[in-house]
C-alpha atoms as a PDB file:
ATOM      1  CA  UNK A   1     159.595-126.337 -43.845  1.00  0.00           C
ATOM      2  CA  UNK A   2     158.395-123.027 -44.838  1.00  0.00           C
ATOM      3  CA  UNK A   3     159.617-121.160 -41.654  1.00  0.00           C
ATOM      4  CA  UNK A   4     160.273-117.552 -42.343  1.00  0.00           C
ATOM      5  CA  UNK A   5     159.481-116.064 -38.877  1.00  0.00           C
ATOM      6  CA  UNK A   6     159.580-117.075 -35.034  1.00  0.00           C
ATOM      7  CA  UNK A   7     157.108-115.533 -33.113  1.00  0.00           C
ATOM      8  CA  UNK A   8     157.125-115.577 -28.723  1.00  0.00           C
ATOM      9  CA  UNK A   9     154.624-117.493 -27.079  1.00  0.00           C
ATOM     10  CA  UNK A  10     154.635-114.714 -24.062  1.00  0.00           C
ATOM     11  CA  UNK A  11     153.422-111.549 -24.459  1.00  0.00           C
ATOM     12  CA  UNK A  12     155.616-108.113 -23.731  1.00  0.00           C
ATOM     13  CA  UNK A  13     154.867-105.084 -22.420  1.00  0.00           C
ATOM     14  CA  UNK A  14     155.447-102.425 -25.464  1.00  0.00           C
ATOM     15  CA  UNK A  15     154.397 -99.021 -23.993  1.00  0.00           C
ATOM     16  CA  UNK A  16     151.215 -98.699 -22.721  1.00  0.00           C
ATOM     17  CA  UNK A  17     149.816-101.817 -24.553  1.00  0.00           C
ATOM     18  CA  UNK A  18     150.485-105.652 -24.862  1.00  0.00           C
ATOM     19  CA  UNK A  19     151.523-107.477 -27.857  1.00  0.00           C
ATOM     20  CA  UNK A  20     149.607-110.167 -28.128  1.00  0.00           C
ATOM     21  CA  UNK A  21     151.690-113.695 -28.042  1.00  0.00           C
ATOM     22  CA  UNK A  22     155.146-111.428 -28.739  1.00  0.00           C
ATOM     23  CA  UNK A  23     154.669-110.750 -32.215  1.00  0.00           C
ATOM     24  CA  UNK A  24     156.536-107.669 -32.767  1.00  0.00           C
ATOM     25  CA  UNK A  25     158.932-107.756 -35.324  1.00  0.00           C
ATOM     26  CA  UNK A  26     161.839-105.829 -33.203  1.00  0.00           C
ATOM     27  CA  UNK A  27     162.013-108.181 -30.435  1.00  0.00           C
ATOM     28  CA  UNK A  28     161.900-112.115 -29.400  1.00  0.00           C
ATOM     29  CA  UNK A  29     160.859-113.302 -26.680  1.00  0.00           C
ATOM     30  CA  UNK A  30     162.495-115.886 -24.342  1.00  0.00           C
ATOM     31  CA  UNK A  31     161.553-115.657 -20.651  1.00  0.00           C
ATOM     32  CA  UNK A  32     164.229-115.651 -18.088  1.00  0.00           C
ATOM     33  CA  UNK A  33     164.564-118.598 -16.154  1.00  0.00           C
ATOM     34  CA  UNK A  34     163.829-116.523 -12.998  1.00  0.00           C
ATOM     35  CA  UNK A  35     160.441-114.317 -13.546  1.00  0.00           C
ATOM     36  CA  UNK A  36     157.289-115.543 -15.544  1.00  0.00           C
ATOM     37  CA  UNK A  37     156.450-113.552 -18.569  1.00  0.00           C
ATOM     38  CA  UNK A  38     154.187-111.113 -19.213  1.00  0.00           C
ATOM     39  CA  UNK A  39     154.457-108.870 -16.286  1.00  0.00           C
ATOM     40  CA  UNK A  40     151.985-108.986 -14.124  1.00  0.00           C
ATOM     41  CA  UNK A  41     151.101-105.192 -13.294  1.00  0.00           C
ATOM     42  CA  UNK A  42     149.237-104.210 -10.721  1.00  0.00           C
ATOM     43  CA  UNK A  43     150.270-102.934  -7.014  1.00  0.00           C
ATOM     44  CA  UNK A  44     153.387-105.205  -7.886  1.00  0.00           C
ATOM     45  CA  UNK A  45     155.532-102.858  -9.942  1.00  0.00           C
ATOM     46  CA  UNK A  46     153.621-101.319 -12.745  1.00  0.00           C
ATOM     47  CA  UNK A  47     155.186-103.952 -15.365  1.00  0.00           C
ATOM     48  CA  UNK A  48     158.102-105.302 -13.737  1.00  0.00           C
ATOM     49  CA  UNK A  49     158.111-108.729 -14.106  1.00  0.00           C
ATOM     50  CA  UNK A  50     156.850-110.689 -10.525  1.00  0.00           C
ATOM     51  CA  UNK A  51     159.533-113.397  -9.613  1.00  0.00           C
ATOM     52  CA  UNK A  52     158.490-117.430 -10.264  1.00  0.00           C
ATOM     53  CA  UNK A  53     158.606-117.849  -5.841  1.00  0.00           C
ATOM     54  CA  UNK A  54     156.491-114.161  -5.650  1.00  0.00           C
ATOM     55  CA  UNK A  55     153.564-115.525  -8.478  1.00  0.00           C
ATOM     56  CA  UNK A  56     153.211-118.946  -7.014  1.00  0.00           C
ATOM     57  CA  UNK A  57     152.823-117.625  -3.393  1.00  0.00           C
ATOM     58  CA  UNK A  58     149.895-115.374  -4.781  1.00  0.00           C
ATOM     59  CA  UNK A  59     148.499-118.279  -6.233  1.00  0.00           C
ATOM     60  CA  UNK A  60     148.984-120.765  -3.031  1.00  0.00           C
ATOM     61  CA  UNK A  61     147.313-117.796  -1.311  1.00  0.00           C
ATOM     62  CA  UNK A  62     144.271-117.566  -3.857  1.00  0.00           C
ATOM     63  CA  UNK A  63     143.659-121.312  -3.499  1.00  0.00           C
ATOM     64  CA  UNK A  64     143.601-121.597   0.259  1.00  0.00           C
ATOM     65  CA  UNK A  65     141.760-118.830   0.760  1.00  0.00           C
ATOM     66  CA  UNK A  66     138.732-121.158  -1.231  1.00  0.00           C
ATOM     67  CA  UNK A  67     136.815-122.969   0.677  1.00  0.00           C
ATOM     68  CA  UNK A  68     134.104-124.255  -1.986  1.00  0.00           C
ATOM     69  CA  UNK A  69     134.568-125.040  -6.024  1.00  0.00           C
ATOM     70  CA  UNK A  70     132.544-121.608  -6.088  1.00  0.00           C
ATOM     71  CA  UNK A  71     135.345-119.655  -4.615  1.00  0.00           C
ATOM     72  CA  UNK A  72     138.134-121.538  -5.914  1.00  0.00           C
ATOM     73  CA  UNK A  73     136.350-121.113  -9.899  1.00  0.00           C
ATOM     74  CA  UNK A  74     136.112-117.260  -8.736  1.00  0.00           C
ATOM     75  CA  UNK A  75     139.937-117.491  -7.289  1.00  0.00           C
ATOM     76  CA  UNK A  76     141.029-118.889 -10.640  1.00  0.00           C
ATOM     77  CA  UNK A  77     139.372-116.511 -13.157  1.00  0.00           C
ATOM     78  CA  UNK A  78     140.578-113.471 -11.034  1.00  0.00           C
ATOM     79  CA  UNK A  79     144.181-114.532 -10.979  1.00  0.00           C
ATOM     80  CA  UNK A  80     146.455-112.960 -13.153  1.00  0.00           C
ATOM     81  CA  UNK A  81     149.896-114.544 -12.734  1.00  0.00           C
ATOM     82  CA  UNK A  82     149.900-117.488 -15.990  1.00  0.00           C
ATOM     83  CA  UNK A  83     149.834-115.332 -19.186  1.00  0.00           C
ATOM     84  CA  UNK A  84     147.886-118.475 -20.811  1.00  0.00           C
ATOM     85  CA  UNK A  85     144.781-116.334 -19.474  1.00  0.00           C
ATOM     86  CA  UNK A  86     145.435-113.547 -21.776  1.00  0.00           C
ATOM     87  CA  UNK A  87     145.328-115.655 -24.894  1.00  0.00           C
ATOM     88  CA  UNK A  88     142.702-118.446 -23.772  1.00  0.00           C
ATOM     89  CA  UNK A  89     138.918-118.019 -24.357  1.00  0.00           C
ATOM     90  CA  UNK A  90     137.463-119.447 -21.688  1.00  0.00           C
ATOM     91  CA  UNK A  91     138.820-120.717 -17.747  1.00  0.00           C
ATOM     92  CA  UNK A  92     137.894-124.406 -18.246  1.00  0.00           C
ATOM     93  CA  UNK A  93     137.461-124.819 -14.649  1.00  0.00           C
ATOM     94  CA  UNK A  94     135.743-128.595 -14.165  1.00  0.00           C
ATOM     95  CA  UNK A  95     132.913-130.958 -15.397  1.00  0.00           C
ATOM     96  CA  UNK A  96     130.816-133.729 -13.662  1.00  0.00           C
ATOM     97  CA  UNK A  97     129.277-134.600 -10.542  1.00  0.00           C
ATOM     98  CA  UNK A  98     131.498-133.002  -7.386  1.00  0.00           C
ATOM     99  CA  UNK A  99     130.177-135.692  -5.516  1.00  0.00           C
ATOM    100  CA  UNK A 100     131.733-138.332  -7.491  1.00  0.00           C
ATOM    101  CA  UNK A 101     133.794-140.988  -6.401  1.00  0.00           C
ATOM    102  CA  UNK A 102     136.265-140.708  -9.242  1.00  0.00           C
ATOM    103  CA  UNK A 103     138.141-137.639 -10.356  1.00  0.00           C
ATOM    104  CA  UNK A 104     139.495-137.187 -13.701  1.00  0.00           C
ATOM    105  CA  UNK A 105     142.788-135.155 -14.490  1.00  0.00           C
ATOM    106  CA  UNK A 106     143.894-134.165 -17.776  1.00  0.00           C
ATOM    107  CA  UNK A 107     146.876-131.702 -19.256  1.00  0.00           C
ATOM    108  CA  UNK A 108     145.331-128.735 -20.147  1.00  0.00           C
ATOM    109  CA  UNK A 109     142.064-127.067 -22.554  1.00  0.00           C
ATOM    110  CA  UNK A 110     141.966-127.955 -25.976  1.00  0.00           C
ATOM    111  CA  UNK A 111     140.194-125.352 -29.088  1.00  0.00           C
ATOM    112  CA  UNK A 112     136.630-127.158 -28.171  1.00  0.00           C
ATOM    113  CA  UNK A 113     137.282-127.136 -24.640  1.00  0.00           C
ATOM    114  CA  UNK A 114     138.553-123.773 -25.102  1.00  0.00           C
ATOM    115  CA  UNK A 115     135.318-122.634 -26.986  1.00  0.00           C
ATOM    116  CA  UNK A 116     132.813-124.195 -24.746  1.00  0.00           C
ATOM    117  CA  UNK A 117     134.398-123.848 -21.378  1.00  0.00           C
ATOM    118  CA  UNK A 118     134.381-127.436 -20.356  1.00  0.00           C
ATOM    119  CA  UNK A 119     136.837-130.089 -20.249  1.00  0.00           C
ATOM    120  CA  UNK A 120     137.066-133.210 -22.503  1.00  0.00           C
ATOM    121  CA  UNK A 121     134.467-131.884 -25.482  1.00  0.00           C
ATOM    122  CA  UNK A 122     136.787-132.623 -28.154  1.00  0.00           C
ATOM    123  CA  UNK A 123     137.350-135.860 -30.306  1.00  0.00           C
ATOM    124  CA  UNK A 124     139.589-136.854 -27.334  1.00  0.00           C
ATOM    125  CA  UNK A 125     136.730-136.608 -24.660  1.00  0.00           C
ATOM    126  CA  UNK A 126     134.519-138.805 -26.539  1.00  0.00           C
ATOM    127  CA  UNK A 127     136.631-141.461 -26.511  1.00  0.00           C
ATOM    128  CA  UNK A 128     137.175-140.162 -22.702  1.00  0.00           C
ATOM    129  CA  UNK A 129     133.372-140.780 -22.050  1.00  0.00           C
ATOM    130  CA  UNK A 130     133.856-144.308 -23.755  1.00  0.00           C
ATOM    131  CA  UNK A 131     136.642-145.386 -21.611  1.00  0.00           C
ATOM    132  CA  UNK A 132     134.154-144.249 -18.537  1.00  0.00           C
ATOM    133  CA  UNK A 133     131.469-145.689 -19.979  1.00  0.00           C
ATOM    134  CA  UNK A 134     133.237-149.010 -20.321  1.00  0.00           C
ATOM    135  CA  UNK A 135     133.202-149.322 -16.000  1.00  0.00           C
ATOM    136  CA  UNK A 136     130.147-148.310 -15.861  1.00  0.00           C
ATOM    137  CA  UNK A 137     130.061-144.790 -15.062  1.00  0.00           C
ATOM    138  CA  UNK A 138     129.617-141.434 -17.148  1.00  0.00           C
ATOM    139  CA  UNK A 139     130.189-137.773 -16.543  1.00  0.00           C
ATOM    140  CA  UNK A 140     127.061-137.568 -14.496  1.00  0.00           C
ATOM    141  CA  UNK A 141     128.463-139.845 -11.952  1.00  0.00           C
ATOM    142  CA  UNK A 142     133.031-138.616 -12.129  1.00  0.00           C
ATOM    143  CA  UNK A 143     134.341-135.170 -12.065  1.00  0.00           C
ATOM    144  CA  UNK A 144     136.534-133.924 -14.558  1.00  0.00           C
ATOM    145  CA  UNK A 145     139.247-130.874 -14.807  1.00  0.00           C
ATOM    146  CA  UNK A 146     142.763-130.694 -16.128  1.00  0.00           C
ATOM    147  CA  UNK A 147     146.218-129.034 -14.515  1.00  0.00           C
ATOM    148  CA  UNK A 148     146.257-125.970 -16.399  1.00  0.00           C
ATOM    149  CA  UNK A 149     142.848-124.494 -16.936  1.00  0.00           C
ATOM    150  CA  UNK A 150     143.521-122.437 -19.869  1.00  0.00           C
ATOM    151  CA  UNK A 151     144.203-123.712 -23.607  1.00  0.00           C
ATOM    152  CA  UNK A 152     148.223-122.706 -24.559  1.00  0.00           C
ATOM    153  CA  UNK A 153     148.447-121.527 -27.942  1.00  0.00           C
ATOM    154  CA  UNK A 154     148.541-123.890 -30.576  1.00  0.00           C
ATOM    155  CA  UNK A 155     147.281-126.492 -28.373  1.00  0.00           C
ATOM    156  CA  UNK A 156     151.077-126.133 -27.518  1.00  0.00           C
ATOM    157  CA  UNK A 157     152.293-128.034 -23.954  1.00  0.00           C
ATOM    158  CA  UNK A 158     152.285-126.167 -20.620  1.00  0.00           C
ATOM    159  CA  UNK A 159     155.531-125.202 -19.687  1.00  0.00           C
ATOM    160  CA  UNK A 160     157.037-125.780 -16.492  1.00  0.00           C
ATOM    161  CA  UNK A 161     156.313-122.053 -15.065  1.00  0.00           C
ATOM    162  CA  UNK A 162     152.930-122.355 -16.935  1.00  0.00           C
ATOM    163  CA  UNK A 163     152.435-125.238 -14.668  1.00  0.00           C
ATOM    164  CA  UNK A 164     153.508-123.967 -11.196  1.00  0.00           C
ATOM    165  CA  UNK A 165     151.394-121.416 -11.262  1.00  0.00           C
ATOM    166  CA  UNK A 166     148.585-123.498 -11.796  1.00  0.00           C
ATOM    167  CA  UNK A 167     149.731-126.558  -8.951  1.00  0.00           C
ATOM    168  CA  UNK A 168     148.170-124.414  -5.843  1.00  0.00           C
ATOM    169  CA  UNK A 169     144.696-124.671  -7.440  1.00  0.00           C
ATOM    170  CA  UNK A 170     144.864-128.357  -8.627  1.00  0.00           C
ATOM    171  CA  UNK A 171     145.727-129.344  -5.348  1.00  0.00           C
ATOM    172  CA  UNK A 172     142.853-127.246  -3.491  1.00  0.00           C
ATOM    173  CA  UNK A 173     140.929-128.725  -6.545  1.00  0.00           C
ATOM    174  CA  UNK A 174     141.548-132.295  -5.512  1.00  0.00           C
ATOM    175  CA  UNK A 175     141.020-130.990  -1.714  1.00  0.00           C
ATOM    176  CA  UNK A 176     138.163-129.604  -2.136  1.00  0.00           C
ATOM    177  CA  UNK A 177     136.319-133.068  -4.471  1.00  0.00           C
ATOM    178  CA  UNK A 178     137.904-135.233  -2.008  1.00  0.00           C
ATOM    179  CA  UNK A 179     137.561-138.563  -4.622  1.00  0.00           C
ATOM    180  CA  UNK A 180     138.111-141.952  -3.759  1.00  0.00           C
ATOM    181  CA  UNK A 181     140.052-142.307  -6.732  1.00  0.00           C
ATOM    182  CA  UNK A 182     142.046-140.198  -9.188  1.00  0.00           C
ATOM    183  CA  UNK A 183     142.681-141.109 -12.537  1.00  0.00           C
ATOM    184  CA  UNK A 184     145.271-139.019 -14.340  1.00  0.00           C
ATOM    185  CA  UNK A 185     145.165-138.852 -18.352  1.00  0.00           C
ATOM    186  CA  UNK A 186     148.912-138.051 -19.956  1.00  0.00           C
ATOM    187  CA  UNK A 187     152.440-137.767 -18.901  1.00  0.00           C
ATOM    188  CA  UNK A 188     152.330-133.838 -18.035  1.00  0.00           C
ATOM    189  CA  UNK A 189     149.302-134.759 -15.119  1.00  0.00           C
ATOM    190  CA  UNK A 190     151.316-137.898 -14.029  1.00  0.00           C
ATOM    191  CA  UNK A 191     153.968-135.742 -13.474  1.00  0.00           C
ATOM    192  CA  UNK A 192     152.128-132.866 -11.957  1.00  0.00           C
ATOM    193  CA  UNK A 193     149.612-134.694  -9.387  1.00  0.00           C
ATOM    194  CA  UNK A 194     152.548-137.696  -8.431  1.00  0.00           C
ATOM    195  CA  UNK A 195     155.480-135.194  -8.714  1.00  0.00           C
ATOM    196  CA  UNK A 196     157.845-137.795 -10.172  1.00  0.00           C
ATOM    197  CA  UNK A 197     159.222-137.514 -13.503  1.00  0.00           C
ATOM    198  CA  UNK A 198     159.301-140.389 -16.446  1.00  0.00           C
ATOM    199  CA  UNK A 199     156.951-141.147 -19.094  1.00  0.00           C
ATOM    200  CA  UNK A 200     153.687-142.158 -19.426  1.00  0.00           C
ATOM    201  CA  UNK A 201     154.469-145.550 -20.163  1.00  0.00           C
ATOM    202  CA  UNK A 202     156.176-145.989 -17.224  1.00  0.00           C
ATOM    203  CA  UNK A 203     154.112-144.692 -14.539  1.00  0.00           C
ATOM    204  CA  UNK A 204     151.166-145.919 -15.246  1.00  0.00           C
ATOM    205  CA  UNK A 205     149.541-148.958 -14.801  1.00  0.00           C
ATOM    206  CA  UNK A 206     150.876-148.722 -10.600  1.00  0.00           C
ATOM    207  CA  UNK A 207     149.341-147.679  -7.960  1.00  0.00           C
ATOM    208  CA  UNK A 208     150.381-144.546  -6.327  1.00  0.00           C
ATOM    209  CA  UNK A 209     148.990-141.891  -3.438  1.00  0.00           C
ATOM    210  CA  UNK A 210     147.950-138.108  -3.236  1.00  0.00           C
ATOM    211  CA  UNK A 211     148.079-136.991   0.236  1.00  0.00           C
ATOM    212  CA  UNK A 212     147.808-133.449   1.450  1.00  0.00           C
ATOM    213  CA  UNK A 213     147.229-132.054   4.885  1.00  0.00           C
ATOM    214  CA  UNK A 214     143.398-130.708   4.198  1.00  0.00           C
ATOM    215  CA  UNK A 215     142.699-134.005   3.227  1.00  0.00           C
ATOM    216  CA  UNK A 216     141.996-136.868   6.170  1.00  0.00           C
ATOM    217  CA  UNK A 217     143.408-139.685   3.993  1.00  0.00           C
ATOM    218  CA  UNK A 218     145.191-140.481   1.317  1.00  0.00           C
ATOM    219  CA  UNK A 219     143.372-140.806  -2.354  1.00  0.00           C
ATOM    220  CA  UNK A 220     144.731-144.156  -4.701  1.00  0.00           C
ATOM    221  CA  UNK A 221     145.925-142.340  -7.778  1.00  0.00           C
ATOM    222  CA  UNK A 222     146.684-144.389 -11.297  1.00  0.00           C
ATOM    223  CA  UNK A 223     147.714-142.847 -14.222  1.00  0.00           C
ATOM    224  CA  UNK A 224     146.997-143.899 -17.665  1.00  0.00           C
ATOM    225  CA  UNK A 225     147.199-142.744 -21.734  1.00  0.00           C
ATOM    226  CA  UNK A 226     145.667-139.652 -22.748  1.00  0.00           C
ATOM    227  CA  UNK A 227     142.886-140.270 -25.123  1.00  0.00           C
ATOM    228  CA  UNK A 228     144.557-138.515 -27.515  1.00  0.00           C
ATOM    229  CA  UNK A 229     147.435-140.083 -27.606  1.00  0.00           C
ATOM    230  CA  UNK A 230     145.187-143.719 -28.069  1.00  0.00           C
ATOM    231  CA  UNK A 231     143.824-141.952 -31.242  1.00  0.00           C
ATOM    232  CA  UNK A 232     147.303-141.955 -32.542  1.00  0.00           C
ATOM    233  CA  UNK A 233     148.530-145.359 -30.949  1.00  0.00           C
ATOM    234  CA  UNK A 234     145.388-147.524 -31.075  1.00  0.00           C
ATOM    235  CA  UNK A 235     147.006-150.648 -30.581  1.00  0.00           C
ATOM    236  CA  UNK A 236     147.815-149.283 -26.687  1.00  0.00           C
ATOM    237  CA  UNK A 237     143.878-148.815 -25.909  1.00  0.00           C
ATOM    238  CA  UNK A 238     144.458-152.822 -24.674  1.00  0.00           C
ATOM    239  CA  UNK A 239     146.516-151.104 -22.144  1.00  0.00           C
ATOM    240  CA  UNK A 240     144.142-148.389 -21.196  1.00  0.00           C
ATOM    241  CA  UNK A 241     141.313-150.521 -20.738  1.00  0.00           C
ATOM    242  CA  UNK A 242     143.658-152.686 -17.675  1.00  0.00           C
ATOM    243  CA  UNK A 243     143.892-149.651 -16.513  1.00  0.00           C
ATOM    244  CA  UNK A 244     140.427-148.721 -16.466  1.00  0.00           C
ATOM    245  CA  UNK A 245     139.547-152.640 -15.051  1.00  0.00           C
ATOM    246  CA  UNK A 246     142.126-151.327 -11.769  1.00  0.00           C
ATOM    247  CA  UNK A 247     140.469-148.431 -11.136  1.00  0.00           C
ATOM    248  CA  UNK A 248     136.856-150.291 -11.400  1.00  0.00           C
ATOM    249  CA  UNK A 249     138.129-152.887  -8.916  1.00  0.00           C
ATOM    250  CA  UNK A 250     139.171-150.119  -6.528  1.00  0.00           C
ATOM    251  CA  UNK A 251     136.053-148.557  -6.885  1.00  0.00           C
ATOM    252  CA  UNK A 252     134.356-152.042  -6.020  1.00  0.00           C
ATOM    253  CA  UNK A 253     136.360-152.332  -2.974  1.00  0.00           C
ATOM    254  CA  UNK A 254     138.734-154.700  -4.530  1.00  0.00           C
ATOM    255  CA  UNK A 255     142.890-154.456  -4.496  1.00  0.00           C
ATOM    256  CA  UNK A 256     143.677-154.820  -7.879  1.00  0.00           C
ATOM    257  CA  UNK A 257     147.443-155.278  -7.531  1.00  0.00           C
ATOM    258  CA  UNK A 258     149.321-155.108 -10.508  1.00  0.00           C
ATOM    259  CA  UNK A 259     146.985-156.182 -12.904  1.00  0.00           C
ATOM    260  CA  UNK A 260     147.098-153.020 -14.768  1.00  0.00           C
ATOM    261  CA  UNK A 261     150.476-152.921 -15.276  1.00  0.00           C
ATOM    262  CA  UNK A 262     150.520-155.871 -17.788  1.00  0.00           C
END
């Protein structure tokens, strides 16, 4: 294929300077299971690598401590435990109206969203806003962000400590908007937001819950295709847009059942 040299997708610590996305020549880099990579310096250790449990803490702590978007945009850009912030742009922290009564959750930033510091920009969000459009709302009326707010390199997927970093402020996210509805876009925020594993295919088109403890009831969640996986697979739009009927029936006070699902 033309392959003549692996480079890391984590920086490491070299001396007295990063090297950006691992690319020296001497080493490769394959994070331990146990610690997230790049060190996260600081009044942690001066380079020693913070453990998975120690980073995720800091962020739980970062994300409670919000108590409007304002604070929790301000909690995310200062936090320094994913290593996706070193090589991203932009924080692509939300989009919409924070009063809306659906909330939109994607994967994670792509190069436009990356660019312009907004979710759903891209070739994919278009076809986003269509799908919207089609019930009868737009992003004036929904709110939009994604799990990971920061584009991985290459447009690569999150990884799971990429992720678990990143759960804290979803969830205070989600707290904080208080929707009537989510609607997740793509297997990695089906898997994130409902914490159950499987494919795409297989959890959506069902009815399932978010519930947390800041929250005074639980929020209907329904998962569906990411638009950019319906640019690839066209002939599964028929499914999306059953799945976009449920969630306007909900809206409307209606119980939609399993009509999705077919």
């Amino acid at each position: 294929m033309g392959v003549d040299e692996t480079i890391g997708e984590y920086p490491i610590k070299q001396g007295s300077s990063d090297v950006s996305l691992g690319m020296d020549r001497g080493a490769l880099v394959s994070p331990p299971g146990d610690v997230l990579q790049p060190a996260v310096t600081g009044s942690h250790g001066g380079g020693s690598p913070l453990s998975k449990v120690v980073v995720v803490q800091k962020a739980s702590q970062a994300a409670l401590a919000a108590n409007t978007l304002e604070e929790l945009n301000s909690a995310i850009k200062g936090y320094e435990g994913c290593p996706l912030k070193d090589t991203a742009s932009s924080t692509v922290f939300g989009d919409g109206n924070p009063q809306g009564r659906l909330m939109v959750i994607g994967e994670a930033p792509g190069a436009d969203e990356d660019r312009q510091g907004r979710p759903f920009v891209g070739i994919s969000g278009k076809l986003l806003d269509r799908m919207i459009e089609s019930i009868g709302l737009n992003r004036n009326t929904i709110y939009i962000t994604n799990v990971v707010p920061w584009r991985p390199p290459g447009n690569r997927k999150p990884t799971t400590e990429e992720v678990s970093v990143c759960i804290p402020f979803l969830e205070r996210h989600i707290e904080l908007i208080g929707p009537e509805v989510l609607l997740l876009v793509g297997g990695l925020a089906a898997n994130t937001v409902l914490a159950r594993p499987g494919g795409i295919t297989k959890l959506r088109g069902n009815w399932h819950s978010f519930s947390s403890s800041k929250l005074s009831c639980a929020i209907p969640v329904l998962a569906t295709f990411h638009p950019a996986y319906l640019l690839r697979s066209p002939d599964q739009k028929r499914l999306a847009w059953r799945d976009m009927l449920a969630v306007k029936y909900r809206l409307d006070g209606n119980n939609p059942k399993s009509t999705a699902r077919k």
